[in-house]
C-alpha atoms as a PDB file:
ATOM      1  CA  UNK A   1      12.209  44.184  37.409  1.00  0.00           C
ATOM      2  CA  UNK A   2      13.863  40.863  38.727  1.00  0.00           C
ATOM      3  CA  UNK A   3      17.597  40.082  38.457  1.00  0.00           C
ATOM      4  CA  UNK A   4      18.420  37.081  36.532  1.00  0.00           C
ATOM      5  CA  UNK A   5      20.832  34.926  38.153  1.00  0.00           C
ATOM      6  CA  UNK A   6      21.725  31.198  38.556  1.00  0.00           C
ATOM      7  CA  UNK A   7      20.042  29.213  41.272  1.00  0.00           C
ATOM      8  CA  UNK A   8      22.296  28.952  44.265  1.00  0.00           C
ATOM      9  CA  UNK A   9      23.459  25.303  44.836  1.00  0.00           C
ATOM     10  CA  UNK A  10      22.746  25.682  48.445  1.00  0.00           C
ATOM     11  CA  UNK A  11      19.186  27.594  49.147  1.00  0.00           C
ATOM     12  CA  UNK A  12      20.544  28.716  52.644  1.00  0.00           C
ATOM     13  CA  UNK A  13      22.544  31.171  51.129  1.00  0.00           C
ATOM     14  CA  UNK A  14      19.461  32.946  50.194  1.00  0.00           C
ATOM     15  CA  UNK A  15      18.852  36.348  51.825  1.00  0.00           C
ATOM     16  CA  UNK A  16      16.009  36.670  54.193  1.00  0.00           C
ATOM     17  CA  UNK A  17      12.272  36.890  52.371  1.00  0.00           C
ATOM     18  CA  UNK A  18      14.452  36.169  49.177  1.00  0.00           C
ATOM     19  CA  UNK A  19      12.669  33.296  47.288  1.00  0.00           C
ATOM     20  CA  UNK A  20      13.440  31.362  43.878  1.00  0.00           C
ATOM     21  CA  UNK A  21      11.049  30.450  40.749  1.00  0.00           C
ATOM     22  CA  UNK A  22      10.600  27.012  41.437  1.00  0.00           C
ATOM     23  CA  UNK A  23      11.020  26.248  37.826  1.00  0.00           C
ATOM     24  CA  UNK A  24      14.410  28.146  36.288  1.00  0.00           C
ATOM     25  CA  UNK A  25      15.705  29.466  39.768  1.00  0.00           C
ATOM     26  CA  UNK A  26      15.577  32.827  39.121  1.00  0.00           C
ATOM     27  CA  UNK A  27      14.830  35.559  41.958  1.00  0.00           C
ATOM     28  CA  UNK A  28      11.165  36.832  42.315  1.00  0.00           C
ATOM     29  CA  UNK A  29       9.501  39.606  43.170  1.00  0.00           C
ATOM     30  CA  UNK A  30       6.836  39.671  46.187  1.00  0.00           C
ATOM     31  CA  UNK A  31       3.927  39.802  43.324  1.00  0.00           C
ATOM     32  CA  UNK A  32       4.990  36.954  41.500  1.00  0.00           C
ATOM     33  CA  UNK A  33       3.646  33.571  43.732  1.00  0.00           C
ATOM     34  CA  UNK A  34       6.171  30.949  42.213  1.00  0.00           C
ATOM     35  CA  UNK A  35       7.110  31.399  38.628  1.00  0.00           C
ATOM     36  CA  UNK A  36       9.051  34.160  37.090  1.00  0.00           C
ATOM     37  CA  UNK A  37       7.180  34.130  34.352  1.00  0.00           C
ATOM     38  CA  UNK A  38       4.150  32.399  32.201  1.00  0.00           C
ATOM     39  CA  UNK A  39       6.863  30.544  30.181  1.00  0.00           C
ATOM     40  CA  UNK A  40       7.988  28.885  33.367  1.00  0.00           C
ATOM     41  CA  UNK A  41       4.977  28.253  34.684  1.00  0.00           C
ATOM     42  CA  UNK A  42       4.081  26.092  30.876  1.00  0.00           C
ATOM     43  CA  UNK A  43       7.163  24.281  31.185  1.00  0.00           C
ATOM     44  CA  UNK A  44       6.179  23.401  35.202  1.00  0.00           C
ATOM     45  CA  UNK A  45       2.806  22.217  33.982  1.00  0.00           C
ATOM     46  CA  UNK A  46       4.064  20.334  31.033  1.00  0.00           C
ATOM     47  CA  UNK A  47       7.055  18.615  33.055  1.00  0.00           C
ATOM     48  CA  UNK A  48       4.397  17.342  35.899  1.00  0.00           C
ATOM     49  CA  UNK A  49       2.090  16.404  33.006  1.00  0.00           C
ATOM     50  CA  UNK A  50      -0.982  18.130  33.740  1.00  0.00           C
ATOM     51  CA  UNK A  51      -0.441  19.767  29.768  1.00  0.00           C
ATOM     52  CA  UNK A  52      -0.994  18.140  27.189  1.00  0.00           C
ATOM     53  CA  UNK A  53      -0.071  18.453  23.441  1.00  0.00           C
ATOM     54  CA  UNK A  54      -2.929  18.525  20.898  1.00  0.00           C
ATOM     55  CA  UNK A  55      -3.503  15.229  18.857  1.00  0.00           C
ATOM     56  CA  UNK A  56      -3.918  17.185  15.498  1.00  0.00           C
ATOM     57  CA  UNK A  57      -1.037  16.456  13.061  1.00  0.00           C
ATOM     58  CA  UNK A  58       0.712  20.279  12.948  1.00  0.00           C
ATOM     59  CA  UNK A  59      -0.399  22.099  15.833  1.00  0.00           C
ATOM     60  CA  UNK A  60       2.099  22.241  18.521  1.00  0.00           C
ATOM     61  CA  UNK A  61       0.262  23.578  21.224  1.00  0.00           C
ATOM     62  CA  UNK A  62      -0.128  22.841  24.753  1.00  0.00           C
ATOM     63  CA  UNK A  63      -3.551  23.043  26.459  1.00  0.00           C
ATOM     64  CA  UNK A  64      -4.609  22.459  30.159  1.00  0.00           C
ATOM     65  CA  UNK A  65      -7.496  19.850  29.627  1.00  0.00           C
ATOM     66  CA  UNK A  66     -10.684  20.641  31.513  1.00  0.00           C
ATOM     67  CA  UNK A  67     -11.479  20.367  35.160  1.00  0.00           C
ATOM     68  CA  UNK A  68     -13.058  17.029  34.384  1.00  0.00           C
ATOM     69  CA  UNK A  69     -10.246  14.117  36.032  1.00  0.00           C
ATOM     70  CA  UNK A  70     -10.472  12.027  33.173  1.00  0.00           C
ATOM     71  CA  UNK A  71      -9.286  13.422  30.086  1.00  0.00           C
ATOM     72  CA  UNK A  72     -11.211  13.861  27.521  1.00  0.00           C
ATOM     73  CA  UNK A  73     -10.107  16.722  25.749  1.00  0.00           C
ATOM     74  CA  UNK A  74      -7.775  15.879  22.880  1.00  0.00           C
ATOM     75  CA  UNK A  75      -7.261  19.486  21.134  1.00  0.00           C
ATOM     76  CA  UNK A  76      -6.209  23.064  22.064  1.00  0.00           C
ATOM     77  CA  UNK A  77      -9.750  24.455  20.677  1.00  0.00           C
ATOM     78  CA  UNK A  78     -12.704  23.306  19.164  1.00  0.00           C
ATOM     79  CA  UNK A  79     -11.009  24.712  15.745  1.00  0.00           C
ATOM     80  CA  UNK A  80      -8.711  22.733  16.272  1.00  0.00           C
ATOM     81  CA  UNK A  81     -10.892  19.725  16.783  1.00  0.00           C
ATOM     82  CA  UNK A  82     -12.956  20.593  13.891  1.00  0.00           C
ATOM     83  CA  UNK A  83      -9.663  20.922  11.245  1.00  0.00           C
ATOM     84  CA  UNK A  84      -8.792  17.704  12.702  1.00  0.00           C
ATOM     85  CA  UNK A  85     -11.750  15.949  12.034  1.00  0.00           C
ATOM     86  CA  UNK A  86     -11.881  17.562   8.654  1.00  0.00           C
ATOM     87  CA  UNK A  87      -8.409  16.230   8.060  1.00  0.00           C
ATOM     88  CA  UNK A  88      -9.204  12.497   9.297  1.00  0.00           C
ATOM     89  CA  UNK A  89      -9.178   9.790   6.261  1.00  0.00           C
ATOM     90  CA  UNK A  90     -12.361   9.026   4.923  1.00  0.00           C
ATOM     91  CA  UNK A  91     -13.636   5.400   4.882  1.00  0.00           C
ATOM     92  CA  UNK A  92     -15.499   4.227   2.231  1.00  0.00           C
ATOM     93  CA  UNK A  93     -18.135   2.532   4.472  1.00  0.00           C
ATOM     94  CA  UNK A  94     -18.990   5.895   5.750  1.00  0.00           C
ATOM     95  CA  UNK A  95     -20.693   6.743   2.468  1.00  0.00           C
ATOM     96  CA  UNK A  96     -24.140   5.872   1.971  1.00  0.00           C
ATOM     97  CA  UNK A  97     -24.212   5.534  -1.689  1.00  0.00           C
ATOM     98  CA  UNK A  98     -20.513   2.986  -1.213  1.00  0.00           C
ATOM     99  CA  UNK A  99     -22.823   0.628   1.107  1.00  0.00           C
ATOM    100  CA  UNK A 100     -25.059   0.535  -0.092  1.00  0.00           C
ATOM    101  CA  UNK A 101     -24.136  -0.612  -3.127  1.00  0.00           C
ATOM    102  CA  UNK A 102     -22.403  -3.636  -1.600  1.00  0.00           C
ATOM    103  CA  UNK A 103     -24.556  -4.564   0.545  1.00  0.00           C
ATOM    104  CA  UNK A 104     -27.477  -4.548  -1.970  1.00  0.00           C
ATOM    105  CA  UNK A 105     -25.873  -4.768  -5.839  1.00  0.00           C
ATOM    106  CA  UNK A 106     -23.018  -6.767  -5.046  1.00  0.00           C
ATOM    107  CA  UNK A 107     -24.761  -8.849  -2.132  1.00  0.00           C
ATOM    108  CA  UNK A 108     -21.276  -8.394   0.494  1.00  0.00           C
ATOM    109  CA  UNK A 109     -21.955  -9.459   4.169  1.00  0.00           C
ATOM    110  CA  UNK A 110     -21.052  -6.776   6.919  1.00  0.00           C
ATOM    111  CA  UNK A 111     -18.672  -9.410   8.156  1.00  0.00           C
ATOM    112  CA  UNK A 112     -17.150  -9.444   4.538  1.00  0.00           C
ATOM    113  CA  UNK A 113     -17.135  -5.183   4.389  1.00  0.00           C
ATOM    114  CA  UNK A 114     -15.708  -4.855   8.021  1.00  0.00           C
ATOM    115  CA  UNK A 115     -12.455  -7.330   7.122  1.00  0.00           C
ATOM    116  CA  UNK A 116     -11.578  -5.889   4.350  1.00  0.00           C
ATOM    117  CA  UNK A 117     -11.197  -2.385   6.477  1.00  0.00           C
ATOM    118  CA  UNK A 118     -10.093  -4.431   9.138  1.00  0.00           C
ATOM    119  CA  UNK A 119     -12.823  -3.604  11.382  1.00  0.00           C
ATOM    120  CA  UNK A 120     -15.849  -5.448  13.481  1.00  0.00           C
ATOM    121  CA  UNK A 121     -18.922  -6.201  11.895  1.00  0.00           C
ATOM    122  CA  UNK A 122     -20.802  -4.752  14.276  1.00  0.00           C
ATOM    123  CA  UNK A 123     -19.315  -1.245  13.114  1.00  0.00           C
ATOM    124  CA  UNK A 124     -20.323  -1.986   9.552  1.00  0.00           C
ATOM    125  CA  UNK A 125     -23.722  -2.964  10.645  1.00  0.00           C
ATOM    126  CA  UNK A 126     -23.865   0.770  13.395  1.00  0.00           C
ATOM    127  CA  UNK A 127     -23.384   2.580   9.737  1.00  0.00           C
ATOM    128  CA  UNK A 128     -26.069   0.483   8.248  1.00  0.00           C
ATOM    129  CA  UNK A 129     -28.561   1.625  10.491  1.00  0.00           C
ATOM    130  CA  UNK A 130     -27.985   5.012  10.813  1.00  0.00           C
ATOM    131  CA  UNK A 131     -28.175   5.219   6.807  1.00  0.00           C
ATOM    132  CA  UNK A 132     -31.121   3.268   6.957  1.00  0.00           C
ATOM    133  CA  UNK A 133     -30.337   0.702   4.539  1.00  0.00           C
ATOM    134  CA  UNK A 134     -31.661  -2.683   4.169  1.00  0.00           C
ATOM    135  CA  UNK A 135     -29.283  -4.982   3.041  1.00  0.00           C
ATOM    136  CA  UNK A 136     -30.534  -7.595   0.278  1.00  0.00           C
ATOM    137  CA  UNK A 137     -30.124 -10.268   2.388  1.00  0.00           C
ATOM    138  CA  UNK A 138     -32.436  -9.455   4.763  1.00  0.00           C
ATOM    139  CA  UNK A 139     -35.013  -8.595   2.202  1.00  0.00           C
ATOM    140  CA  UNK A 140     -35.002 -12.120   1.003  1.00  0.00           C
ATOM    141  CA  UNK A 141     -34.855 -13.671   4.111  1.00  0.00           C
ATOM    142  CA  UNK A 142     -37.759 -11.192   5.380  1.00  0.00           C
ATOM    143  CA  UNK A 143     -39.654 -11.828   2.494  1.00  0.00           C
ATOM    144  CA  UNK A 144     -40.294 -15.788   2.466  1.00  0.00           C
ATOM    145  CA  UNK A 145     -40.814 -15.541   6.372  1.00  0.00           C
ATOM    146  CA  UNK A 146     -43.735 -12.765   5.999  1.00  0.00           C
ATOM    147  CA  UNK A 147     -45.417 -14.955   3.173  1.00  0.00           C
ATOM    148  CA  UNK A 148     -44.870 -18.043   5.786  1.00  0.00           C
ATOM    149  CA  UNK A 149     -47.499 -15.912   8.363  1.00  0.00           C
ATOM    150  CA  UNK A 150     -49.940 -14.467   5.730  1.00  0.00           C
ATOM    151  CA  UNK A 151     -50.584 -18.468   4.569  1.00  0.00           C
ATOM    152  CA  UNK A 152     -50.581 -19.429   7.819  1.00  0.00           C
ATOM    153  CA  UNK A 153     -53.136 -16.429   9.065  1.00  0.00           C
ATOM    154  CA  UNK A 154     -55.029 -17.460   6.185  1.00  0.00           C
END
């Protein structure tokens, strides 16, 4: 078992082979490489900023994102990414039966949808497709145009 002590102010008052945790300062035994203990080695990480704290609201963990140099990880565990998404406000535009009910019934533009959420149109128009939906304006601009080319094929 080590002996906790204060780090020396002056490290050439260490004993020969002696070394120091590089994080608290405490002595360390010839197994341990350069932290006295896990704790110290978290802090060490977290201090240089390779850690990072999950972005769900009420976890306080720490993780140590992937090998990847970017990072993309932004939770301690896909659990944790999954509660978080869980938790995440639900927009109204992300509802099928919501859109499509004003684009079609009450005739709204994607351009008049995406400022009242304060968003592009272009993300209104991405949930549009991917429900499938065909908004009533298009339907009656689609419509005259496909009679134009039957006359006209006639």
């Amino acid at each position: 078992m080590t002996t906790w002590r204060p780090m020396p102010a002056d490290r050439a008052t260490l004993a020969a082979g002696e070394r120091l945790c590089a994080e608290c300062g405490h002595e360390l035994t010839p197994r341990q490489p350069t932290y006295c203990s896990p704790a110290c080695h978290t802090a060490a990480l977290i201090a240089t900023r390779t850690m990072y704290p999950c972005a769900r609201r009420g976890c306080d963990a720490w993780f140590h994102p992937s090998q990847s140099p970017v990072r993309l990880q932004r939770h301690c565990s896909r659990r944790c990414g999954a509660l978080a998404r869980a938790e995440r406000d639900r927009r109204a535009y992300w509802d099928r039966a919501w859109l499509s009910a004003q684009l079609i019934d009450r005739q709204r533009t994607p351009a008049d949808i995406a400022g009242e959420f304060h968003i592009t149109a272009n993300a209104v128009r991405f949930w549009i497709r991917r429900f499938g939906i065909v908004p009533s304006t298009t339907k009656r601009v689609a419509a005259p145009a496909a009679a134009d080319h039957a006359e006209a094929a006639e």
